[in-house]
Protein backbone atom coordinates (compact mmCIF):
# COMPACT_ATOMS: atom_id res chain seq x y z
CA UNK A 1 -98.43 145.29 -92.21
CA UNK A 2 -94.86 144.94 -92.78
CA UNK A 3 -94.07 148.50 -91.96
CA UNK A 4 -96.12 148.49 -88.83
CA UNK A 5 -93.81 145.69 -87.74
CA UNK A 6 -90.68 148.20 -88.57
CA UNK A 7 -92.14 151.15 -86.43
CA UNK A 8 -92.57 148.47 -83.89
CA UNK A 9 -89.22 147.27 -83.47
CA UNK A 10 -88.20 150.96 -83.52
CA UNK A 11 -89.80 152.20 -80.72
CA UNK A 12 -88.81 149.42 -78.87
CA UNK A 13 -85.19 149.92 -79.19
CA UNK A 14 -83.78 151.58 -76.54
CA UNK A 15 -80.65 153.57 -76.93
CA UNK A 16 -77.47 152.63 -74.06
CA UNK A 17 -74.84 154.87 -73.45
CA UNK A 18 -72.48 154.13 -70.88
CA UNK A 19 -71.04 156.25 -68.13
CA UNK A 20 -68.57 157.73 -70.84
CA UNK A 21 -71.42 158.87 -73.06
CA UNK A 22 -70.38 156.03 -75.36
CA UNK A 23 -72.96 153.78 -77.47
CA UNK A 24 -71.45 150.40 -78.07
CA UNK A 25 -71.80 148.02 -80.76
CA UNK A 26 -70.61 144.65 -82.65
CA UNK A 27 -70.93 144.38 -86.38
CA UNK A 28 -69.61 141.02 -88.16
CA UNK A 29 -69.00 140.53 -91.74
CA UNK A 30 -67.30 137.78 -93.47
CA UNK A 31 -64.89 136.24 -90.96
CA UNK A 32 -64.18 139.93 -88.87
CA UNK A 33 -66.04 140.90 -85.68
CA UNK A 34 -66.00 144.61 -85.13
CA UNK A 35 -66.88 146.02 -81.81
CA UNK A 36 -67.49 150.08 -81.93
CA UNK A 37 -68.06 152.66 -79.70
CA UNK A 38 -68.83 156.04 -81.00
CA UNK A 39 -69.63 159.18 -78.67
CA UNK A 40 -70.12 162.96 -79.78
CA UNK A 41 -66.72 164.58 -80.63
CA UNK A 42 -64.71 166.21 -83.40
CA UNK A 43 -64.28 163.05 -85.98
CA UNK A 44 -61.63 160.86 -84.64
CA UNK A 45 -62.18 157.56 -86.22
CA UNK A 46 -59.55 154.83 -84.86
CA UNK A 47 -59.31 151.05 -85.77
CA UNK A 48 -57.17 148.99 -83.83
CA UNK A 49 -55.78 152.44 -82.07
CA UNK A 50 -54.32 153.60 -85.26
CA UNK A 51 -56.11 156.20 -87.42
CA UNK A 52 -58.13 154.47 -89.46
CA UNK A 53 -56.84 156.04 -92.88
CA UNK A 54 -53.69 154.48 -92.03
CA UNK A 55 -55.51 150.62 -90.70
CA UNK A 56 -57.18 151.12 -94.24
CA UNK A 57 -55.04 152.63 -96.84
CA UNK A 58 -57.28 151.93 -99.83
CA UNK A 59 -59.59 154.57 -100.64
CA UNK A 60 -62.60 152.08 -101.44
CA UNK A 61 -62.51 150.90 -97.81
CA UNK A 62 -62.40 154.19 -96.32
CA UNK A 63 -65.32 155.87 -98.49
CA UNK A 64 -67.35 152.70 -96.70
CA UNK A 65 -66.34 153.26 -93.17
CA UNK A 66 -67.37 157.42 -93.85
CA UNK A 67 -70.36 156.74 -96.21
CA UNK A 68 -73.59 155.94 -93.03
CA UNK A 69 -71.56 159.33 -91.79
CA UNK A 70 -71.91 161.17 -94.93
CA UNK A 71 -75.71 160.22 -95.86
CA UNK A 72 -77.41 161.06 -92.59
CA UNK A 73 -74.54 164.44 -93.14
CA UNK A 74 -73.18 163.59 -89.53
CA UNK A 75 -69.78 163.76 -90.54
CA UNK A 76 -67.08 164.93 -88.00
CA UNK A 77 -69.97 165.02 -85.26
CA UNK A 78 -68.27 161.80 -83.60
CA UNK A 79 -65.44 159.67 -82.31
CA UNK A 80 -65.22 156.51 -83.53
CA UNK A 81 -62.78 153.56 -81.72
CA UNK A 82 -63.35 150.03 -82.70
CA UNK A 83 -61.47 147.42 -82.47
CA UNK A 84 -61.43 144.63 -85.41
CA UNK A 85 -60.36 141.29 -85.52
CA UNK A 86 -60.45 138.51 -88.24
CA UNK A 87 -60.45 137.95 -92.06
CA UNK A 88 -58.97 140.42 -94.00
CA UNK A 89 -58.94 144.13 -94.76
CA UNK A 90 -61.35 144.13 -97.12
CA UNK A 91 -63.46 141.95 -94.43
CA UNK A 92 -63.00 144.06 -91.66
CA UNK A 93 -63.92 147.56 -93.76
């Protein structure tokens, strides 16, 4: 039953891509609202319009931005810009 309801919500969702060939989207965690738009590319990730190894210089925080990237081994297939706002680092990885 349950996983009828999943396939269900899946099909439903409908993918939106602007003009750009962008797909937007927020994320919140903690106290840090994260809006994202990611489009094919080469692997440019920015936060904030910097690059985002130097918006998160701990190593812990950058293996989570890369890690839904390296599971579904889509690495480097996209640019990534968001920008972040709120909390802390640690918040906003």
């Amino acid at each position: 039953m349950e996983r009828q309801k999943q396939e269900e919500i899946a099909k439903a969702r409908v993918r939106q891509v602007d003009d750009n060939g962008r797909a937007y989207g927020t994320g919140r965690r903690k106290c840090s609202i994260a809006r994202v738009w990611i489009q094919p590319g080469e692997g440019n990730f920015t936060v904030n319009e910097k690059q985002f190894d130097v918006y998160f210089p701990m190593l812990d925080h950058r293996a989570a931005l890369l890690r839904p990237f390296s599971e579904t081994k889509t690495l480097g297939r996209f640019d990534i810009d968001c920008t972040v706002k709120g909390g802390g680092v640690s918040g906003e990885s």
